[in-house]
Each structure stands twice: as structure tokens, then as C-alpha cells.
PDB file of N, CA and C in Angstrom:
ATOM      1  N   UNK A   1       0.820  -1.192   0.000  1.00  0.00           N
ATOM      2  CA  UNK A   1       0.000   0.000   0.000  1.00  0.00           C
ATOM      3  C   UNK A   1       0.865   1.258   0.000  1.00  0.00           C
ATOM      4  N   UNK A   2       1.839   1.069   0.642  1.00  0.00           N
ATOM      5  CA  UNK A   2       2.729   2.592   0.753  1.00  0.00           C
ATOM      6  C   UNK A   2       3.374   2.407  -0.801  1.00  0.00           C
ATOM      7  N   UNK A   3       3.820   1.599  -1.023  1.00  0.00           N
ATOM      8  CA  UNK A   3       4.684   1.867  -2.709  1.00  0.00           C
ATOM      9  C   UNK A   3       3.295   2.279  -3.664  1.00  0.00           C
ATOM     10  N   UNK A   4       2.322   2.012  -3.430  1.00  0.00           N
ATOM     11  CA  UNK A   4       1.461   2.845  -4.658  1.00  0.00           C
ATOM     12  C   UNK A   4       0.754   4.106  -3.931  1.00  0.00           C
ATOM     13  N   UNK A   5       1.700   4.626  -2.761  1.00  0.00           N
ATOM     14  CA  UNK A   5       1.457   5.757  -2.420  1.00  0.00           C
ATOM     15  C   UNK A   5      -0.011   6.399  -2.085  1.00  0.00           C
ATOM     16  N   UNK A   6      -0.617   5.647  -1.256  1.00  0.00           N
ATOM     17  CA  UNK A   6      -1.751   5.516  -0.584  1.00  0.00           C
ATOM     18  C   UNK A   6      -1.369   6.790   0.381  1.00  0.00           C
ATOM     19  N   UNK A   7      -2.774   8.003   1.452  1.00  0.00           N
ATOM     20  CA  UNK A   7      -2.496   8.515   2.156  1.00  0.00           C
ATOM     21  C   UNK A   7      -3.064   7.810   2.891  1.00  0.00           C
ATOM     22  N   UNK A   8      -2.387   7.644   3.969  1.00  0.00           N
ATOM     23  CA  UNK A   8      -2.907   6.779   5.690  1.00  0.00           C
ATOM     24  C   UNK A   8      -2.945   8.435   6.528  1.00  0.00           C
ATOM     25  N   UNK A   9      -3.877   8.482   6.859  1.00  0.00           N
ATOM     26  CA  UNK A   9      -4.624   9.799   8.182  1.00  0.00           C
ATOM     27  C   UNK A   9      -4.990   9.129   9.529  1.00  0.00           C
ATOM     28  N   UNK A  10      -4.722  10.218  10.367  1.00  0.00           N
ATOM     29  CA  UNK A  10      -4.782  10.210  11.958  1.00  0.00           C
ATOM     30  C   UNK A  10      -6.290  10.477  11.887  1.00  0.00           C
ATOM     31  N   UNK A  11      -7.408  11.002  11.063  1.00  0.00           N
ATOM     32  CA  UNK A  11      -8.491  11.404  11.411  1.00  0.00           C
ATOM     33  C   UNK A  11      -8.416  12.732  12.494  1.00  0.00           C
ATOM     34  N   UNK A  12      -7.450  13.108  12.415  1.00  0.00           N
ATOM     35  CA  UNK A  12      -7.042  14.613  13.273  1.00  0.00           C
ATOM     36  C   UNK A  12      -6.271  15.822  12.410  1.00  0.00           C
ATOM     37  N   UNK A  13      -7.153  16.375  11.900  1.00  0.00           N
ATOM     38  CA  UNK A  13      -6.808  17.425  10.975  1.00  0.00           C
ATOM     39  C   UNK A  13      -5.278  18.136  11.257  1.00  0.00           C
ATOM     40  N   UNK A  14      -5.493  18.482  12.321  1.00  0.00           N
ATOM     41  CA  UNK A  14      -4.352  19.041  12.686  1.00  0.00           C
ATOM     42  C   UNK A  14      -2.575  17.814  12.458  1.00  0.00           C
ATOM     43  N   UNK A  15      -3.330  16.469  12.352  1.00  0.00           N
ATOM     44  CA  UNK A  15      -2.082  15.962  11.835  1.00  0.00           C
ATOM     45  C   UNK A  15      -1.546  15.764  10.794  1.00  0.00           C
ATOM     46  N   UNK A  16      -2.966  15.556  10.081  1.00  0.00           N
ATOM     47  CA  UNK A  16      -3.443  15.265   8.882  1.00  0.00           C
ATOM     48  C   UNK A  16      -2.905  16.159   7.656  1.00  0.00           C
ATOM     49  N   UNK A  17      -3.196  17.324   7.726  1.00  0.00           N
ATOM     50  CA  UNK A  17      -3.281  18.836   6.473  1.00  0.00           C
ATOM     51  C   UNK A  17      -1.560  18.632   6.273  1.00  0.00           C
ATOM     52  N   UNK A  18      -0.635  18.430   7.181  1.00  0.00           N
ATOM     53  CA  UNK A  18       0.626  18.656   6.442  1.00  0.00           C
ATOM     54  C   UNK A  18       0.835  17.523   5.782  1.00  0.00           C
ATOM     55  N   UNK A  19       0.490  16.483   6.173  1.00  0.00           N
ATOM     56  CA  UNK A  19       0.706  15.502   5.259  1.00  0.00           C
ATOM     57  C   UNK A  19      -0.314  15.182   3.618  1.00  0.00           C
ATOM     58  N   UNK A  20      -1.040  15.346   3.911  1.00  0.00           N
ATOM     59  CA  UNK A  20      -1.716  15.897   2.656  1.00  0.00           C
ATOM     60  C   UNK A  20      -1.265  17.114   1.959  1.00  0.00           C
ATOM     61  N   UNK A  21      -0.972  17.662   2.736  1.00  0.00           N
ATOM     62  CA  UNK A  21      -0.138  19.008   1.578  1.00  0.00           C
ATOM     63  C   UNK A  21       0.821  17.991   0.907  1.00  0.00           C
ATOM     64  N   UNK A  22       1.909  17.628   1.490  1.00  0.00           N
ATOM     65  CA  UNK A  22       3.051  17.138   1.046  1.00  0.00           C
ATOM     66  C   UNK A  22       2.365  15.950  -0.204  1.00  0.00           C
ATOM     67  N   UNK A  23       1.791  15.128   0.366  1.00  0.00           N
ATOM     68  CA  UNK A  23       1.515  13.982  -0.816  1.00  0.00           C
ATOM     69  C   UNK A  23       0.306  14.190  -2.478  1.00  0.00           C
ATOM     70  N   UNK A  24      -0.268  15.180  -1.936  1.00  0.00           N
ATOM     71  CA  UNK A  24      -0.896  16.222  -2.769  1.00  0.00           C
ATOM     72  C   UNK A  24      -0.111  17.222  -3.705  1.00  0.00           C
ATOM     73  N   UNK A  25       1.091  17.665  -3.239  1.00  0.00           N
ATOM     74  CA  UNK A  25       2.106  18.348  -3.713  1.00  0.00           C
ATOM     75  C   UNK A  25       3.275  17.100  -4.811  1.00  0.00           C
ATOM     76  N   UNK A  26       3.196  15.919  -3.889  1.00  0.00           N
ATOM     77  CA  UNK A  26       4.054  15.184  -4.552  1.00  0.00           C
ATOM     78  C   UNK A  26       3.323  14.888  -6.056  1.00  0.00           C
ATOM     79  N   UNK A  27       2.429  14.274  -5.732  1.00  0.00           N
ATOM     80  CA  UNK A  27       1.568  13.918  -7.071  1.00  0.00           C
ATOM     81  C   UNK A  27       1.249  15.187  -8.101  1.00  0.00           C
ATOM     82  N   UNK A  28       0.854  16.119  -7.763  1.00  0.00           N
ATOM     83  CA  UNK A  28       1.167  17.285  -8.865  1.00  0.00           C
ATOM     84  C   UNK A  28       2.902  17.123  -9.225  1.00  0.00           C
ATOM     85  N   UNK A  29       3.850  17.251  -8.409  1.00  0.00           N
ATOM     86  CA  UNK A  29       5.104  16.900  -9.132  1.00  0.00           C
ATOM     87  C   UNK A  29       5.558  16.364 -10.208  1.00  0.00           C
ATOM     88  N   UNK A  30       4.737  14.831 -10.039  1.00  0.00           N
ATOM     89  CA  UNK A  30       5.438  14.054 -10.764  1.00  0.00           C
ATOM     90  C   UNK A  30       4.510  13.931 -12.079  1.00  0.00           C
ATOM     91  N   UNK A  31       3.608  14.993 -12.255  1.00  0.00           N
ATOM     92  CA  UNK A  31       2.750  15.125 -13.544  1.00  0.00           C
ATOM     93  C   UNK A  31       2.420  13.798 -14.387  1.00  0.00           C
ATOM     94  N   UNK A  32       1.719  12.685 -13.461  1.00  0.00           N
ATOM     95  CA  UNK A  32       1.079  12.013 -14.286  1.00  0.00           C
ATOM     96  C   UNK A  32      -0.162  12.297 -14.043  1.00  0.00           C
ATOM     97  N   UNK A  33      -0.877  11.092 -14.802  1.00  0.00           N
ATOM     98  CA  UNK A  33      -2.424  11.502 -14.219  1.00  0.00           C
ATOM     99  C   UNK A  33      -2.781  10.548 -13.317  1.00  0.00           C
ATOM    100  N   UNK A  34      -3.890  11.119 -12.401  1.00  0.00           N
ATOM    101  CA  UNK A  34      -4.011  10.450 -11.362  1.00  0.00           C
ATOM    102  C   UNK A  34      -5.321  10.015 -11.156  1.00  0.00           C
ATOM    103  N   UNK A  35      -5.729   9.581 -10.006  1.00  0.00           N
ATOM    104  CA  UNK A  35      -7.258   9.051  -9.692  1.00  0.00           C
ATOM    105  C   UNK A  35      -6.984   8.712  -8.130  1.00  0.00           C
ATOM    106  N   UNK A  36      -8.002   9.361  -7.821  1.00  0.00           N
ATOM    107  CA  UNK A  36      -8.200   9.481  -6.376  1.00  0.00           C
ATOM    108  C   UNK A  36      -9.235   8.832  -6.030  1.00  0.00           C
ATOM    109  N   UNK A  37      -8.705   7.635  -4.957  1.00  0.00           N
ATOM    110  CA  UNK A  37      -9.866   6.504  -4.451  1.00  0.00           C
ATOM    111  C   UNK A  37      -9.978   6.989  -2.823  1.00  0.00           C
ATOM    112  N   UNK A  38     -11.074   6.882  -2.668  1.00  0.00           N
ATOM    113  CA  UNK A  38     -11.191   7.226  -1.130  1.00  0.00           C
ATOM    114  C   UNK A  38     -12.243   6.400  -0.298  1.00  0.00           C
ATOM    115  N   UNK A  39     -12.153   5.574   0.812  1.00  0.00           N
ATOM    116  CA  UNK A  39     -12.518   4.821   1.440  1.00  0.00           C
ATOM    117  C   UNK A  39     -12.715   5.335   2.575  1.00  0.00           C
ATOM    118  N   UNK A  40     -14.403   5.937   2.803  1.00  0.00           N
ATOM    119  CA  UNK A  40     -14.619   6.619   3.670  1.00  0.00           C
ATOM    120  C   UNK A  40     -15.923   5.636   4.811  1.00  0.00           C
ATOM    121  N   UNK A  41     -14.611   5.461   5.397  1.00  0.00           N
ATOM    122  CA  UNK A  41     -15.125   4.444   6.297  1.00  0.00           C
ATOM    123  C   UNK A  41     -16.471   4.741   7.720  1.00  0.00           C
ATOM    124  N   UNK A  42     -16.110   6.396   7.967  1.00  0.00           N
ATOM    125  CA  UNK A  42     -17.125   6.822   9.000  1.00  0.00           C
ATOM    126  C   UNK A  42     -16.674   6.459  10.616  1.00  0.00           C
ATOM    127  N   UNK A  43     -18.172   6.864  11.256  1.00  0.00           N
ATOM    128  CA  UNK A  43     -17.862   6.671  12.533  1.00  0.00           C
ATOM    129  C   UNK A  43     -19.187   5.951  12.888  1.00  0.00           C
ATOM    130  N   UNK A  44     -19.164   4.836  13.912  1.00  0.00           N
ATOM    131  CA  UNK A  44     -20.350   4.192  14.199  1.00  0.00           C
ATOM    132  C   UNK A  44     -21.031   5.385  14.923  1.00  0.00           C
ATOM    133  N   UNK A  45     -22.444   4.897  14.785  1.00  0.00           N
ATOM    134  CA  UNK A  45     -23.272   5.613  15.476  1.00  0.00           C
ATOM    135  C   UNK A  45     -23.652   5.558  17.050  1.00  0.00           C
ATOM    136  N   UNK A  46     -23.215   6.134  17.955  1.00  0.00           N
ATOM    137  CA  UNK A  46     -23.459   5.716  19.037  1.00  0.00           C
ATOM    138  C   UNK A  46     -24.275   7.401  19.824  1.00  0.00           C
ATOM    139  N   UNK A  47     -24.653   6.938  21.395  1.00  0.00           N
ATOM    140  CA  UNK A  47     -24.944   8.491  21.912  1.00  0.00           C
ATOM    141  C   UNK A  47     -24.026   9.003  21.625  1.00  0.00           C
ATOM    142  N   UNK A  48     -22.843   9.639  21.931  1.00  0.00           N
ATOM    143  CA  UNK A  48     -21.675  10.150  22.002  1.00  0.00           C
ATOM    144  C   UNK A  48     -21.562  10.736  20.748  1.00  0.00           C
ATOM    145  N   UNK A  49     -21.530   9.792  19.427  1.00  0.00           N
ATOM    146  CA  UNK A  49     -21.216  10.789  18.368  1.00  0.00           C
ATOM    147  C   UNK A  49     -22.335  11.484  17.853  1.00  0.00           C
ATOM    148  N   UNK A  50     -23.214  10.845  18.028  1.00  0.00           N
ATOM    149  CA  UNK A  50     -25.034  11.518  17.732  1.00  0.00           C
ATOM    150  C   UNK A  50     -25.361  12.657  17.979  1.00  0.00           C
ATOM    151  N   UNK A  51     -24.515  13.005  19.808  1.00  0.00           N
ATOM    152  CA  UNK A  51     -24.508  14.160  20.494  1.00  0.00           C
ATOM    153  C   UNK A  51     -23.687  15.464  19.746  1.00  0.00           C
ATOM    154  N   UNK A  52     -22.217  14.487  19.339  1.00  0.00           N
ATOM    155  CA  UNK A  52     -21.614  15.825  18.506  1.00  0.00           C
ATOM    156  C   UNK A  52     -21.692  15.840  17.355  1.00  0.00           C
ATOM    157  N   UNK A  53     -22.194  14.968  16.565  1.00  0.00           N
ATOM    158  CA  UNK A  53     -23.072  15.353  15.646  1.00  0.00           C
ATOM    159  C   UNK A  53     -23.733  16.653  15.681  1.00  0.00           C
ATOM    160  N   UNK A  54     -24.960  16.539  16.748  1.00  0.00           N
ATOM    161  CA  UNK A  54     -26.092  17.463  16.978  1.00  0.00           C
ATOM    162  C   UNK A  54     -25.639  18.885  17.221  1.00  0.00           C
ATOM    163  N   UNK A  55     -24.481  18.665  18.629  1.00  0.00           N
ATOM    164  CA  UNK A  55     -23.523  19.676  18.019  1.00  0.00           C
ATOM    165  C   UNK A  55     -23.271  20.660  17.052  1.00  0.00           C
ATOM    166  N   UNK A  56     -22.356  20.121  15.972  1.00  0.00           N
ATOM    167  CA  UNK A  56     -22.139  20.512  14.900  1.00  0.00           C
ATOM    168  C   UNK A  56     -23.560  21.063  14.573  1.00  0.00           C
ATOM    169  N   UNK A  57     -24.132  20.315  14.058  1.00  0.00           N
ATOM    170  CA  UNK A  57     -25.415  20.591  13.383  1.00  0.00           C
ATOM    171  C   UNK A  57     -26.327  21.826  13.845  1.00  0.00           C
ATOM    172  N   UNK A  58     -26.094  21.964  14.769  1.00  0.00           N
ATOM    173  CA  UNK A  58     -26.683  23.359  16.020  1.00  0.00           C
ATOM    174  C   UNK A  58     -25.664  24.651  15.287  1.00  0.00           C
ATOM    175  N   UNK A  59     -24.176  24.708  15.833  1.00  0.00           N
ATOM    176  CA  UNK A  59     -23.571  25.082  15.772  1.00  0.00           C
ATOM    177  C   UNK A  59     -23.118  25.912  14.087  1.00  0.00           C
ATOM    178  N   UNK A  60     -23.647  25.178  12.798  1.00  0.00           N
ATOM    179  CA  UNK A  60     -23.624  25.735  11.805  1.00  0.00           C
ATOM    180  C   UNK A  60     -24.941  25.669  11.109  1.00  0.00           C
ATOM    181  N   UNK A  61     -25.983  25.536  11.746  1.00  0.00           N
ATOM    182  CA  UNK A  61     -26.873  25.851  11.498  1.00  0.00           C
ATOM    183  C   UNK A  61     -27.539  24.651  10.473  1.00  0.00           C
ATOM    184  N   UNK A  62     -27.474  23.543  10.679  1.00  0.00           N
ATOM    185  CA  UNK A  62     -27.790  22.310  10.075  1.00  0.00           C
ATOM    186  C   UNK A  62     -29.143  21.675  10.915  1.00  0.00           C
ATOM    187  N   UNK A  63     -29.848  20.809  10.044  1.00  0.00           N
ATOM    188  CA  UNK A  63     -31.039  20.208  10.844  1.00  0.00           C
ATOM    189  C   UNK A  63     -30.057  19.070  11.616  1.00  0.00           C
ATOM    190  N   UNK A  64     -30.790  18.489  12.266  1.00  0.00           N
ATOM    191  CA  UNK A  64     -30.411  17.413  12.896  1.00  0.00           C
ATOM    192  C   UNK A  64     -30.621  16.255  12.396  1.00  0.00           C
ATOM    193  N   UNK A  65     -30.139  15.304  12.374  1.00  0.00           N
ATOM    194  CA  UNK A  65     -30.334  13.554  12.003  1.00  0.00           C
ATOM    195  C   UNK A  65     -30.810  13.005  12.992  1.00  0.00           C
ATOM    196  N   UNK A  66     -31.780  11.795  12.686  1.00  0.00           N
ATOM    197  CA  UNK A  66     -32.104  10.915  13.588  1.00  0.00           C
ATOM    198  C   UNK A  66     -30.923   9.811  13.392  1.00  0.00           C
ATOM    199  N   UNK A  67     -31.180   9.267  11.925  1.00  0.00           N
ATOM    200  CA  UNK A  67     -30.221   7.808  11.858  1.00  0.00           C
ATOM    201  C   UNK A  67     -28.968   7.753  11.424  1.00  0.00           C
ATOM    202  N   UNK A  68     -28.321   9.068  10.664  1.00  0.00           N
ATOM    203  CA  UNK A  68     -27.196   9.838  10.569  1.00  0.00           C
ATOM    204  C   UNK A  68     -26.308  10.527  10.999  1.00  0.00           C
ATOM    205  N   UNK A  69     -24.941  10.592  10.493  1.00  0.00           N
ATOM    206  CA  UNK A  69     -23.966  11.504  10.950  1.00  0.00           C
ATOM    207  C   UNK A  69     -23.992  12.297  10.482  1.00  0.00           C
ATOM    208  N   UNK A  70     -23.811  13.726  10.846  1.00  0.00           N
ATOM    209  CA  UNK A  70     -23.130  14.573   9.503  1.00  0.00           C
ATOM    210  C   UNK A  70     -22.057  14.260   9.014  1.00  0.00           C
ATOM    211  N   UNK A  71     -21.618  14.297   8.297  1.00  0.00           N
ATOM    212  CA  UNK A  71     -20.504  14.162   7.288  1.00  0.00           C
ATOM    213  C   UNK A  71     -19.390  15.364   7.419  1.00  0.00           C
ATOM    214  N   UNK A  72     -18.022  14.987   7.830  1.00  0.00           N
ATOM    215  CA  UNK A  72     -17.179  15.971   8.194  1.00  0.00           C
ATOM    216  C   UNK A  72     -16.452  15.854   6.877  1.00  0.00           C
ATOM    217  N   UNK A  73     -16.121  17.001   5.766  1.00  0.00           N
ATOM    218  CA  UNK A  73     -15.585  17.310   4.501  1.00  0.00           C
ATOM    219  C   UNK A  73     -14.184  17.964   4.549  1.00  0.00           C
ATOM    220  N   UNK A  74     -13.969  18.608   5.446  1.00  0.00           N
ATOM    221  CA  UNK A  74     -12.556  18.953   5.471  1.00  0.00           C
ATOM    222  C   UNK A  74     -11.260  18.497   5.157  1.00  0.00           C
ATOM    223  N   UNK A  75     -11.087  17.543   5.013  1.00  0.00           N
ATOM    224  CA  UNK A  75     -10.059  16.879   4.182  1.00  0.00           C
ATOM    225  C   UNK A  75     -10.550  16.752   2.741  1.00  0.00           C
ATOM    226  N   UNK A  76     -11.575  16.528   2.353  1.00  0.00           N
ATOM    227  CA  UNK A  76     -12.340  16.187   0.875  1.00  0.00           C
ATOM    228  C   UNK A  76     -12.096  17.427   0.446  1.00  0.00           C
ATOM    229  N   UNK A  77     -12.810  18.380   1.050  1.00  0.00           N
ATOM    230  CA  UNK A  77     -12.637  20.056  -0.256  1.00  0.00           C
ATOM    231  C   UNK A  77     -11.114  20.246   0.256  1.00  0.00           C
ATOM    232  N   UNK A  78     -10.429  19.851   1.073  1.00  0.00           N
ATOM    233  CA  UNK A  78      -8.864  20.439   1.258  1.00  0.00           C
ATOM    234  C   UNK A  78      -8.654  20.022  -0.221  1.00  0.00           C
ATOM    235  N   UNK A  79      -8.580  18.564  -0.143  1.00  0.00           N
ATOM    236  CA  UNK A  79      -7.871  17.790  -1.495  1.00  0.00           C
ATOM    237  C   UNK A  79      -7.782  18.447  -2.701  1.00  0.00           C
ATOM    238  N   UNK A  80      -9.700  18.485  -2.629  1.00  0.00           N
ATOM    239  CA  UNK A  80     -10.030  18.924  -4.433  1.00  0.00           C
ATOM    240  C   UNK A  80      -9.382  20.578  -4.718  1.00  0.00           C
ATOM    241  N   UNK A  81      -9.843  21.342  -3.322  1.00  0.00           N
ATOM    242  CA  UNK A  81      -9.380  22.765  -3.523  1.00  0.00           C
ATOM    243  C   UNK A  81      -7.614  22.309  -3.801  1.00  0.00           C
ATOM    244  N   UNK A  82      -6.900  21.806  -3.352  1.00  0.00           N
ATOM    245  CA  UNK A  82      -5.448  21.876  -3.976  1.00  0.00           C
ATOM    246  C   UNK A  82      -5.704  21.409  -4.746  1.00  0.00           C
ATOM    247  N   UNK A  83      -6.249  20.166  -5.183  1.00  0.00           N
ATOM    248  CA  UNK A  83      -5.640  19.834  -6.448  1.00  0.00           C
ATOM    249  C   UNK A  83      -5.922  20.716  -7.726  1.00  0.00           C
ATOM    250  N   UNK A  84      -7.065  21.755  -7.404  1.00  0.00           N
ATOM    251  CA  UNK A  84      -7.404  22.527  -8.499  1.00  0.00           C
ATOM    252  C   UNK A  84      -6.917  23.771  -9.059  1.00  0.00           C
ATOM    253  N   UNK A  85      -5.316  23.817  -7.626  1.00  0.00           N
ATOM    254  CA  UNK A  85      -4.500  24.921  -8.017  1.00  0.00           C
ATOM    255  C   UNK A  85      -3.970  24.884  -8.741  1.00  0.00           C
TER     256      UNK A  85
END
């Protein structure tokens, strides 16, 4: 998996963004073309994440879910916004 240059993430942005800069940066480097697979595995649903879910959802002004998460994108538009520089 690492020789076909897969990104492996902490799920913690703050660890996450430099290393995605860098491997995001690499692949524009080496100017081939590429394809981006992403295996977005989630978070089970339990009270706990439901709560910060609801959270969030309060907080930017989103309805709430009963059987859902919201969906955290911040790494997704990071990606596409670089890659579209």
C-alpha cells in the first residue's frame, strides 16, 4: 500500500493537512495523471457521536439527524481545492 502511495490519516486534521499538503504536492510533481480513491469508512453511530453530531449541526446551522452523521468534509474540499491549483 505505501509503494502505490496511498495517504494513511490520523483522522485529526491538525495531523493530517501537512501531510496531505506534502503527498498532494508530490503527485502534482510528478505530472502524471491520477485518480483518487477514497474509502470513507465513518464513525459508528453511538450516543456520544449523535450528540456531537447534533452539536455541529446546532452550531452551523444544520437540521439534525435521527439515523445519521453529519458528514465531516474537510479533508475532501482540502484535497479537491489543492488539487485545483
Amino acid at each position: 500500500m505505501q509503494a502505490a502511495a496511498y495517504i494513511f490519516i490520523h483522522r485529526k486534521w491538525k495531523d493530517d493537512k501537512s501531510h496531505f499538503e506534502d503527498m498532494i504536492d508530490y503527485f502534482c510533481d510528478i505530472r502524471e495523471p491520477l485518480q483518487l480513491l477514497i474509502f470513507p469508512e465513518g464513525t459508528d453511530l453511538t450516543e456520544n457521536s449523535k450528540a456531537r453530531s447534533n452539536d455541529f449541526a446546532e452550531k452551523n446551522g444544520l437540521q439534525k439527524y435521527e439515523y445519521v452523521l453529519h458528514p465531516r468534509t474537510t479533508g475532501f474540499t482540502f484535497v479537491v481545492d489543492r488539487l485545483r491549483e
